[in-house]
PDB file of N, CA and C in Angstrom:
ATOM      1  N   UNK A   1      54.620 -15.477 204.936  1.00  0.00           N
ATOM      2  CA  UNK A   1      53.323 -16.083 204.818  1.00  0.00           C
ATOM      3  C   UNK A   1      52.936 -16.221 203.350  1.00  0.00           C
ATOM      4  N   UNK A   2      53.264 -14.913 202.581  1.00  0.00           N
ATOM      5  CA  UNK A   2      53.386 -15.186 200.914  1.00  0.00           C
ATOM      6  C   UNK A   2      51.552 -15.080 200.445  1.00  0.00           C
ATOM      7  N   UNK A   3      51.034 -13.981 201.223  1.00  0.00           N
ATOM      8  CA  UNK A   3      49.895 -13.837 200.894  1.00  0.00           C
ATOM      9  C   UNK A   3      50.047 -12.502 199.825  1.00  0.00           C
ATOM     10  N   UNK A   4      49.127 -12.765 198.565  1.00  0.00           N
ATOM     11  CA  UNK A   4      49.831 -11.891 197.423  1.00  0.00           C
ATOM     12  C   UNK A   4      48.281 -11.491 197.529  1.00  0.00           C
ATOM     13  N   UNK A   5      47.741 -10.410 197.310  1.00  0.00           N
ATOM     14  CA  UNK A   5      46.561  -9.807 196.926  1.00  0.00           C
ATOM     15  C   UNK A   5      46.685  -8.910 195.298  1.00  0.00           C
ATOM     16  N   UNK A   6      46.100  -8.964 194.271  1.00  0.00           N
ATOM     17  CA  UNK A   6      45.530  -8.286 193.163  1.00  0.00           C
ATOM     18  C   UNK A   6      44.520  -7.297 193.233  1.00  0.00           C
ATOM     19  N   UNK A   7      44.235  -7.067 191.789  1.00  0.00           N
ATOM     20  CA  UNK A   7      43.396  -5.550 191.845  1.00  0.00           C
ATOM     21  C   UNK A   7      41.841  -6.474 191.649  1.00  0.00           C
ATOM     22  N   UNK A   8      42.180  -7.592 190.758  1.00  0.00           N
ATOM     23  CA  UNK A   8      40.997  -8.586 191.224  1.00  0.00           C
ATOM     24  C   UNK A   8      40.351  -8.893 192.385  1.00  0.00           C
ATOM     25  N   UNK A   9      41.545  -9.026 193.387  1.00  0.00           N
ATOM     26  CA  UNK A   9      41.054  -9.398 194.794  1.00  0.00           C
ATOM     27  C   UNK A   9      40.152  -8.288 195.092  1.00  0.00           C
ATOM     28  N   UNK A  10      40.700  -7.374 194.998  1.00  0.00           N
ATOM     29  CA  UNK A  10      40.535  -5.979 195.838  1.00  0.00           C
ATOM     30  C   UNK A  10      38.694  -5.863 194.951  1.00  0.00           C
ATOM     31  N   UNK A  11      39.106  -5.600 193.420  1.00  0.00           N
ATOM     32  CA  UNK A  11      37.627  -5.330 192.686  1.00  0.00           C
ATOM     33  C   UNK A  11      36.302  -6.627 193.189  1.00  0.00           C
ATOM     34  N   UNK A  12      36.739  -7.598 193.691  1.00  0.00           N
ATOM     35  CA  UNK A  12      35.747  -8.329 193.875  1.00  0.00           C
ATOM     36  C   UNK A  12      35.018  -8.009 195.605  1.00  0.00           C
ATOM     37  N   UNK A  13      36.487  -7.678 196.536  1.00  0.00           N
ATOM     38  CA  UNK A  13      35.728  -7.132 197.937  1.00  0.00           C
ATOM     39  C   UNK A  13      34.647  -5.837 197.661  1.00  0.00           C
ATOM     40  N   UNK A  14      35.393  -4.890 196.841  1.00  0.00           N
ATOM     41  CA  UNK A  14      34.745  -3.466 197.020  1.00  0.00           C
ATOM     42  C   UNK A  14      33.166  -3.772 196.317  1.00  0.00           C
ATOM     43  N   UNK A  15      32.976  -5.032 195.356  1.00  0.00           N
ATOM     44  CA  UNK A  15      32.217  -5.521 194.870  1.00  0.00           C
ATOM     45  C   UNK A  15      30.893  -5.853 196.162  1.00  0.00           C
ATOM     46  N   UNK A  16      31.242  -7.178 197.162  1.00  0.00           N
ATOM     47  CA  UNK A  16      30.540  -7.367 197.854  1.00  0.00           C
ATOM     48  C   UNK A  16      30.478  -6.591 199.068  1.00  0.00           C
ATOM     49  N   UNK A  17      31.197  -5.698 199.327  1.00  0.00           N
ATOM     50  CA  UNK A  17      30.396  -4.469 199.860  1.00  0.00           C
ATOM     51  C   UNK A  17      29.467  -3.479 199.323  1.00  0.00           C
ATOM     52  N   UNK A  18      29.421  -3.709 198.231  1.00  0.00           N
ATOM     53  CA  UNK A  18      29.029  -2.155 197.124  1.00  0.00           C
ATOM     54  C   UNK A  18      27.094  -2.765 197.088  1.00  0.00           C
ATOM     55  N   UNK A  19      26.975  -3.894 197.312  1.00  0.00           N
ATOM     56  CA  UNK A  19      25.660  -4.413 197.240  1.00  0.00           C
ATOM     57  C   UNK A  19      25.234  -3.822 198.400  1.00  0.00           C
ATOM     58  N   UNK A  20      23.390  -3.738 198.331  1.00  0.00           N
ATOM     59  CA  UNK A  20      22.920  -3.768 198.855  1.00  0.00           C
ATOM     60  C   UNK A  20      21.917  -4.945 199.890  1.00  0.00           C
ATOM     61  N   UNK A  21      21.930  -5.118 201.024  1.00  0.00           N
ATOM     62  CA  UNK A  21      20.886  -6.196 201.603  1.00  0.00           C
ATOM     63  C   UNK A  21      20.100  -5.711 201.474  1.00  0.00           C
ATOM     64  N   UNK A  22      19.413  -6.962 201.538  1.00  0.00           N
ATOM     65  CA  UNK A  22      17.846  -7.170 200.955  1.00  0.00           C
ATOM     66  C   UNK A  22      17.213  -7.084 202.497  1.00  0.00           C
ATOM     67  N   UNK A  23      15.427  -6.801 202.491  1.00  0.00           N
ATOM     68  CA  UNK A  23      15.228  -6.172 203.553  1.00  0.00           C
ATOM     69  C   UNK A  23      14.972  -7.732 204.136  1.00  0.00           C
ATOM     70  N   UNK A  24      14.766  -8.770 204.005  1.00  0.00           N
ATOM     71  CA  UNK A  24      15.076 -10.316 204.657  1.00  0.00           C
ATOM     72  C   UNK A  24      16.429  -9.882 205.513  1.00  0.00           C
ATOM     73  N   UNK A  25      18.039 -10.116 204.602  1.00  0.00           N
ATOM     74  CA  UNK A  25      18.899  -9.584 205.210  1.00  0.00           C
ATOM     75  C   UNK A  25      19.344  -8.489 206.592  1.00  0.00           C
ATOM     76  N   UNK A  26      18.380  -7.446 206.511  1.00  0.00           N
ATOM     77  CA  UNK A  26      18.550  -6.105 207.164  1.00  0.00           C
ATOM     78  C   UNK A  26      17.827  -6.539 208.476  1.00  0.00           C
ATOM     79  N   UNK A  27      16.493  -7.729 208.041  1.00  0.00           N
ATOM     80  CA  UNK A  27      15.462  -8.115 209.357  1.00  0.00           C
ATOM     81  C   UNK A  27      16.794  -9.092 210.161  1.00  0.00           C
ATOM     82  N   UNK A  28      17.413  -9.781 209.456  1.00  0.00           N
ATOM     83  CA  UNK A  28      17.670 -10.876 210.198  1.00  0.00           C
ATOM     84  C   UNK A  28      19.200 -10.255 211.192  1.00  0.00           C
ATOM     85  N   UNK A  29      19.830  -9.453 210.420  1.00  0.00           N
ATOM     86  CA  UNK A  29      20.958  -8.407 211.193  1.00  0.00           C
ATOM     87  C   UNK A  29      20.319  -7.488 212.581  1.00  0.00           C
ATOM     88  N   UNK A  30      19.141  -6.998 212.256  1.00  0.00           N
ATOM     89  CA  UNK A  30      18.476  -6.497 213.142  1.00  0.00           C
ATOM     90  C   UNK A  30      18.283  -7.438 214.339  1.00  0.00           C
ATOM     91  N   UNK A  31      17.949  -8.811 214.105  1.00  0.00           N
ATOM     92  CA  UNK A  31      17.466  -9.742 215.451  1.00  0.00           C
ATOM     93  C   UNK A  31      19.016 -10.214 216.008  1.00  0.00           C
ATOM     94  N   UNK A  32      19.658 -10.207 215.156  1.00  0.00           N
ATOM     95  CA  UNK A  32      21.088 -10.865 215.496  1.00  0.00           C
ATOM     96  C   UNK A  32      21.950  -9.791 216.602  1.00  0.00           C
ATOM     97  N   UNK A  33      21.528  -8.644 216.241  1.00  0.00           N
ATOM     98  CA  UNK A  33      22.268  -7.538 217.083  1.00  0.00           C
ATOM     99  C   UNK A  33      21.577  -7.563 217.938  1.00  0.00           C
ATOM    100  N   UNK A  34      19.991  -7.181 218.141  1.00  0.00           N
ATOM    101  CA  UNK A  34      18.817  -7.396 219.321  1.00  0.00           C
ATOM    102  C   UNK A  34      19.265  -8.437 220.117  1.00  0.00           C
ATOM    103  N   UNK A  35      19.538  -9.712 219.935  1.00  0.00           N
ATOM    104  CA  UNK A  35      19.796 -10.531 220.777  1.00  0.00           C
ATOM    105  C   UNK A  35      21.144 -10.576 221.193  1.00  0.00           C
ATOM    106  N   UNK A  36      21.861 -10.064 220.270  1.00  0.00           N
ATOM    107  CA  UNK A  36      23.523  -9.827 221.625  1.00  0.00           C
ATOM    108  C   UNK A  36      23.813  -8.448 222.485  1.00  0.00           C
ATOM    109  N   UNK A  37      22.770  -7.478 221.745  1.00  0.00           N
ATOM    110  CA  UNK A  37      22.633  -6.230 222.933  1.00  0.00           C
ATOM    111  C   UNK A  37      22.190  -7.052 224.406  1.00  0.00           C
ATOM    112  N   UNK A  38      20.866  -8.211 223.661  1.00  0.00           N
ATOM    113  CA  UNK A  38      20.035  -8.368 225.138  1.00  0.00           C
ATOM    114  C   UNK A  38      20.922  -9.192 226.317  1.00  0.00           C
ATOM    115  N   UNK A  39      21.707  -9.799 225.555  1.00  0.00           N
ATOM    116  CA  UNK A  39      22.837 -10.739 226.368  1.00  0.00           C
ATOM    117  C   UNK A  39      23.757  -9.820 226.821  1.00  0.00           C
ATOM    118  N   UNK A  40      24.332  -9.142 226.828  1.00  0.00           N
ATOM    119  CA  UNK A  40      25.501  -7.807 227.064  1.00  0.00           C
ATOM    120  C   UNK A  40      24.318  -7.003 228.188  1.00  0.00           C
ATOM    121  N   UNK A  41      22.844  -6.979 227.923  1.00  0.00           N
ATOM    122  CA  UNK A  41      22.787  -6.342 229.312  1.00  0.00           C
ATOM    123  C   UNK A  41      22.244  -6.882 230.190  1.00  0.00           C
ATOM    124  N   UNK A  42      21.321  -7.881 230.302  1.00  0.00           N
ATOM    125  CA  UNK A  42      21.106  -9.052 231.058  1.00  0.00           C
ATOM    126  C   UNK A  42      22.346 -10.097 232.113  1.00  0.00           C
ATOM    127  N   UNK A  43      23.658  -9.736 231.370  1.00  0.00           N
ATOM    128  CA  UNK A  43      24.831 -10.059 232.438  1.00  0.00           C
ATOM    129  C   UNK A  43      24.361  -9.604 233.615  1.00  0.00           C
ATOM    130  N   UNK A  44      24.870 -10.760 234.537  1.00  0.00           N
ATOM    131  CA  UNK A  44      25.138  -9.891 235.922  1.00  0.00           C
ATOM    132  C   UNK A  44      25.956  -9.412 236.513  1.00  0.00           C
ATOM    133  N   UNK A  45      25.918  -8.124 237.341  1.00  0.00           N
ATOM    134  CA  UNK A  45      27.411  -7.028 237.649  1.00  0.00           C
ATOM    135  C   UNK A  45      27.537  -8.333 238.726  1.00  0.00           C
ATOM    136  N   UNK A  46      28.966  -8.183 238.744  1.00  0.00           N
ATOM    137  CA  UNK A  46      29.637  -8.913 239.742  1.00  0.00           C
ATOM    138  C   UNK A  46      30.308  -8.288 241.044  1.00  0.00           C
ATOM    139  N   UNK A  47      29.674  -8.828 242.074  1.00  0.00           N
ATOM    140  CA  UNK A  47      30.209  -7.732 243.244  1.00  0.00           C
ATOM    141  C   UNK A  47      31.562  -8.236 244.018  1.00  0.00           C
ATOM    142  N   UNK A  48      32.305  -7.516 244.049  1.00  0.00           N
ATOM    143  CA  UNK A  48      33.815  -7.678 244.653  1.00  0.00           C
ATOM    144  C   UNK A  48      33.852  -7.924 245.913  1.00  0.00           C
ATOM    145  N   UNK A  49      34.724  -9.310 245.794  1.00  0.00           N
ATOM    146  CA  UNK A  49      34.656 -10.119 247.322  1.00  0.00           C
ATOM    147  C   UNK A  49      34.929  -9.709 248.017  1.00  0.00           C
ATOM    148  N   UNK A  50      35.585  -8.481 248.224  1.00  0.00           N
ATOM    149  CA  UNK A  50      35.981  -7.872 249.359  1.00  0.00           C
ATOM    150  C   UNK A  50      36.154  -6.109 248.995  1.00  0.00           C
ATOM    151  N   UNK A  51      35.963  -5.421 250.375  1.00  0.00           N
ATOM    152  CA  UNK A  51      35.316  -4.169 250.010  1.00  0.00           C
ATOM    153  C   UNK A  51      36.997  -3.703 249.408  1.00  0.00           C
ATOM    154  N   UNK A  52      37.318  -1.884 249.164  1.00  0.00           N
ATOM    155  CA  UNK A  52      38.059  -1.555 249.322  1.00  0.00           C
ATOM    156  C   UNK A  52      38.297  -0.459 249.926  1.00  0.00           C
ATOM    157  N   UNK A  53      39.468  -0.135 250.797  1.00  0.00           N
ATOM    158  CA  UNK A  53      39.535   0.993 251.393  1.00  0.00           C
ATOM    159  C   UNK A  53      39.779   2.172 250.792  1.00  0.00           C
ATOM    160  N   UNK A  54      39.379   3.032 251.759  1.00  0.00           N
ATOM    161  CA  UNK A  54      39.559   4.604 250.866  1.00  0.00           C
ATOM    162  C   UNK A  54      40.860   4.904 250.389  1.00  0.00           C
ATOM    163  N   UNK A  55      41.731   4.421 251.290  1.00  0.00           N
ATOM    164  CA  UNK A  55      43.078   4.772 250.762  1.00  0.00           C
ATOM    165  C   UNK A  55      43.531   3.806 249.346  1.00  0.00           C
ATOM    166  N   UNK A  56      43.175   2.685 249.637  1.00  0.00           N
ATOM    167  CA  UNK A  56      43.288   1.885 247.858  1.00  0.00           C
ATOM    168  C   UNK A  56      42.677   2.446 247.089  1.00  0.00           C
ATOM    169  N   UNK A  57      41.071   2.773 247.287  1.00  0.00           N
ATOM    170  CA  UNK A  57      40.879   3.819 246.376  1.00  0.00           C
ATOM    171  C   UNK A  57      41.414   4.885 245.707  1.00  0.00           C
ATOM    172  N   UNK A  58      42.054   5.554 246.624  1.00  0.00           N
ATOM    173  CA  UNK A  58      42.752   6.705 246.303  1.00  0.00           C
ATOM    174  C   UNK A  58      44.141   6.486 245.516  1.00  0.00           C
ATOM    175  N   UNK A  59      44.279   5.324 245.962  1.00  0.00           N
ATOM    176  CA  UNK A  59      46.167   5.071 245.097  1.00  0.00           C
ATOM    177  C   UNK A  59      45.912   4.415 243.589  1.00  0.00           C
ATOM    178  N   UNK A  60      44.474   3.884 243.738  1.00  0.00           N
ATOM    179  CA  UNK A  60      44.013   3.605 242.267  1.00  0.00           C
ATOM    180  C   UNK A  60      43.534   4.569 241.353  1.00  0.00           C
ATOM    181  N   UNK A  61      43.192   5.648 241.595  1.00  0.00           N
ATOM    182  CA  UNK A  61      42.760   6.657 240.919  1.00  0.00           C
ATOM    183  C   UNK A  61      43.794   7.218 240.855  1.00  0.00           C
ATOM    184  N   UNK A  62      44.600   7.729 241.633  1.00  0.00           N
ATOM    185  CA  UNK A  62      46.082   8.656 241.615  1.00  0.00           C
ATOM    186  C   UNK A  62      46.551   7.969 240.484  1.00  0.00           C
ATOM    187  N   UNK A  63      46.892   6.250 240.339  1.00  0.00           N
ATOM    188  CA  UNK A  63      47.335   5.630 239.412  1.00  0.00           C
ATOM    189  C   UNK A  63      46.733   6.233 238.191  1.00  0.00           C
ATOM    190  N   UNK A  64      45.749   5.970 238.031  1.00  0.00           N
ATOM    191  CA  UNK A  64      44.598   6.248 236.936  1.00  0.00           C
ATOM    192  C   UNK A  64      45.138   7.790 236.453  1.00  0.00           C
ATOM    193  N   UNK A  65      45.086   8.350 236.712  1.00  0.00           N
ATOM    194  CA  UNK A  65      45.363   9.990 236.859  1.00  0.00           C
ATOM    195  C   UNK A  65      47.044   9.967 236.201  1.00  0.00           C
ATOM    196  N   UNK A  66      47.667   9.513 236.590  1.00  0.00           N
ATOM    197  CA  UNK A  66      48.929   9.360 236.135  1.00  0.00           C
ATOM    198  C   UNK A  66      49.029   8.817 234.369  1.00  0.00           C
ATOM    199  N   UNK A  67      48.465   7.176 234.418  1.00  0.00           N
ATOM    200  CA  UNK A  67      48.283   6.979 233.001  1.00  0.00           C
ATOM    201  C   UNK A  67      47.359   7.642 232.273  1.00  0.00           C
ATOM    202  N   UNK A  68      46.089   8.352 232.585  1.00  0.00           N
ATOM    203  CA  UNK A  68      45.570   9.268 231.515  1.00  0.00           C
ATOM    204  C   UNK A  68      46.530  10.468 231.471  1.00  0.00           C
ATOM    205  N   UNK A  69      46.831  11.000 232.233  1.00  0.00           N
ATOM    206  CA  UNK A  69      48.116  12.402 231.966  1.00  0.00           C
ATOM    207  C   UNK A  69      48.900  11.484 230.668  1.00  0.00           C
ATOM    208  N   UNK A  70      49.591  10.502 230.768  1.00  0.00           N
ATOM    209  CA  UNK A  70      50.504  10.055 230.174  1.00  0.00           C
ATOM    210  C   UNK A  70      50.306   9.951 228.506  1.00  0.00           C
ATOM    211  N   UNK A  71      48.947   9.484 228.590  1.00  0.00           N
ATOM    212  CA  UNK A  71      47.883   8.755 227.116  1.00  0.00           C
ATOM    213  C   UNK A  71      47.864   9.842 226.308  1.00  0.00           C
ATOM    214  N   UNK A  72      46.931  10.589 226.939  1.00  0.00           N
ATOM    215  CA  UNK A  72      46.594  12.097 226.952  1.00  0.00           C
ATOM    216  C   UNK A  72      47.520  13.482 226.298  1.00  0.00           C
ATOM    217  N   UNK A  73      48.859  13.196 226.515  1.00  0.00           N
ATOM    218  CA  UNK A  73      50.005  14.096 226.310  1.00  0.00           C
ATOM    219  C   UNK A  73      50.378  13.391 224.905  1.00  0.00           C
ATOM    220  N   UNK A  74      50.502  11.924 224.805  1.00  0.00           N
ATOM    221  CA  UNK A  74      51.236  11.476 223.655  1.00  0.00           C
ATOM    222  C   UNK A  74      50.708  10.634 222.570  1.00  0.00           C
ATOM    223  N   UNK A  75      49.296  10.452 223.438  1.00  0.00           N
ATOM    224  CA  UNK A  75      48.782   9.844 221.853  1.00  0.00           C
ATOM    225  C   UNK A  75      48.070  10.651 220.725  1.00  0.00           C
ATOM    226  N   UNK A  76      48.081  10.060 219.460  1.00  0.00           N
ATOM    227  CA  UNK A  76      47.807  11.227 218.407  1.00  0.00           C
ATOM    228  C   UNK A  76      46.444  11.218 218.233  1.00  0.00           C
ATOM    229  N   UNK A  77      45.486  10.650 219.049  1.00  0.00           N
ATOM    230  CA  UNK A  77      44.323  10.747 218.835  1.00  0.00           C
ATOM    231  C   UNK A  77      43.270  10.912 219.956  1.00  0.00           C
ATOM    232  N   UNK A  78      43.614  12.630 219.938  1.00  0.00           N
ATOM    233  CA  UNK A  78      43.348  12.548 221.329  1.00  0.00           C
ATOM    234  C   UNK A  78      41.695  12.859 221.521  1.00  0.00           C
ATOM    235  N   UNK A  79      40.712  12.518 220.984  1.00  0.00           N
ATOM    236  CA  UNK A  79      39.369  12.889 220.990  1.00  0.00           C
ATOM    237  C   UNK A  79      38.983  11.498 221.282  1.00  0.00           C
ATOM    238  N   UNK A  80      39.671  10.793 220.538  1.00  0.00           N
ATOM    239  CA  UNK A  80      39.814   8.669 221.110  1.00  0.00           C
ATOM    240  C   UNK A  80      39.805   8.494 222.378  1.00  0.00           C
ATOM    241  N   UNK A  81      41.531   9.027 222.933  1.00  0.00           N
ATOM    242  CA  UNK A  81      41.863   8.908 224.339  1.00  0.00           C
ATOM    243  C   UNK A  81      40.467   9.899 225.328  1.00  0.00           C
ATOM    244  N   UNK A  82      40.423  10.432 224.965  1.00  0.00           N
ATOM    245  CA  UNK A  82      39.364  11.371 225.686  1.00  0.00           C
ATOM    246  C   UNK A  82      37.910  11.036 226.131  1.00  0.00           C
ATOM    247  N   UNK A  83      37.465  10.009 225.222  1.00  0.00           N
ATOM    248  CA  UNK A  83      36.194   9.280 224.899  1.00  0.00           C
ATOM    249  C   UNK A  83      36.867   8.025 226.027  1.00  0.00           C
ATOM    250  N   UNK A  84      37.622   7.340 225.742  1.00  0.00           N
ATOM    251  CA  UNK A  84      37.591   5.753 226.332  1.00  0.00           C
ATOM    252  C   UNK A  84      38.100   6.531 227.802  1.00  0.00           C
ATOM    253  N   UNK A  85      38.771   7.379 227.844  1.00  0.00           N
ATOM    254  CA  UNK A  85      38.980   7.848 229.335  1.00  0.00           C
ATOM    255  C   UNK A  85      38.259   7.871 230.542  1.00  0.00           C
ATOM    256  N   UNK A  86      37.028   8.925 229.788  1.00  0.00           N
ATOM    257  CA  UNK A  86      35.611   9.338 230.185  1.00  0.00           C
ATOM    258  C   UNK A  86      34.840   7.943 230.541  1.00  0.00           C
ATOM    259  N   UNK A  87      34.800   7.206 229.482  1.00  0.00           N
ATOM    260  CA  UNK A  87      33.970   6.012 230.072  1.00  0.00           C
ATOM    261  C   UNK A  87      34.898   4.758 230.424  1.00  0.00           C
ATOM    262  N   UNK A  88      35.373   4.922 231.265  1.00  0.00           N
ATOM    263  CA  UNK A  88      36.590   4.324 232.425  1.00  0.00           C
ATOM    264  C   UNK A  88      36.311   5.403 233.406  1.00  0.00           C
ATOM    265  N   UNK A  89      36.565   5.955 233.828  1.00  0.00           N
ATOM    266  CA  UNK A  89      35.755   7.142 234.701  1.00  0.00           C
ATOM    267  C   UNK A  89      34.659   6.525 235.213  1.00  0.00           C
ATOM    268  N   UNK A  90      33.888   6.589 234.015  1.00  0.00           N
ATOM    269  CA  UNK A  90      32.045   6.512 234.432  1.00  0.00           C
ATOM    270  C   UNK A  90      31.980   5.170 235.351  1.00  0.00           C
ATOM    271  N   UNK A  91      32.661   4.164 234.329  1.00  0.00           N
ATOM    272  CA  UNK A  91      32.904   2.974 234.670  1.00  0.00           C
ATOM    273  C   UNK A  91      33.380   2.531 236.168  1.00  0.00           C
ATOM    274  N   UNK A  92      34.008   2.838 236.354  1.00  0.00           N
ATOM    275  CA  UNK A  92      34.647   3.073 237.586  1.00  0.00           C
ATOM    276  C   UNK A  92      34.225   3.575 239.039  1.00  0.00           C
ATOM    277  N   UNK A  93      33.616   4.575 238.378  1.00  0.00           N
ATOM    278  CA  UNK A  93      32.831   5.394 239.597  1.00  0.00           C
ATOM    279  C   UNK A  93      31.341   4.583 239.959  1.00  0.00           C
ATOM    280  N   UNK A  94      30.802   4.019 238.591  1.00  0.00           N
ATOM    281  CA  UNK A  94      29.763   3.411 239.063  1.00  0.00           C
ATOM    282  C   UNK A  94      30.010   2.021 240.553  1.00  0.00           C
ATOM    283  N   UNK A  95      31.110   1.256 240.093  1.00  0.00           N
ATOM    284  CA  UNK A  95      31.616   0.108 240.626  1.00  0.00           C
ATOM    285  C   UNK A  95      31.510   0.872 241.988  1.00  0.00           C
ATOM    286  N   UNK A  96      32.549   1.746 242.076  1.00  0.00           N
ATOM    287  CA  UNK A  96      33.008   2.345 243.827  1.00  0.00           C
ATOM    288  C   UNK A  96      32.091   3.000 244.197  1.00  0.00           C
ATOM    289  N   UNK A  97      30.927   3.377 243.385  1.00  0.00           N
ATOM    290  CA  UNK A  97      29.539   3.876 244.660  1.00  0.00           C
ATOM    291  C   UNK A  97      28.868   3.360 245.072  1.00  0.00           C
TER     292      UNK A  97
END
């Protein structure tokens, strides 16, 4: 690709991070996030066309149970795996109650 970066490059990013926004800036980040929180929860849950049985249930979680054992044992970050686990869990359980 032949993308070459310098200490220029680099001194001019650490540059426009190193500023501060102005409180115009900070208002208008504030409404920009406000309005994609409000869209992210205003979605509507979508209900599954068809129910599932207890026993699919059960072979999906057994599944589940299997790849977190798996994640869990070998990845190096395991306070990560532990967190996104948990809310896959939550996630999950909300759907099937």
């Amino acid at each position: 690709m032949g993308l070459e970066v310098d200490e220029a490059d680099v001194a001019d990013l650490i540059e426009e991070y190193a500023e501060e926004l102005t409180t115009e800036e900070l208002k208008e980040l504030q409404i920009s996030h406000s309005g994609v929180m409000m869209e992210l929860s205003s979605e509507e849950e979508v209900e599954p066309e068809e129910k599932l049985t207890s026993r699919e249930i059960s072979d999906i979680l057994g599944k589940w149970k299997e790849v977190s054992d798996f994640v869990e044992k070998r990845h190096p970050e395991k306070l990560s795996t532990g967190r996104a686990s948990a809310l896959f869990v939550e996630k999950v359980s909300h759907i099937l109650s």
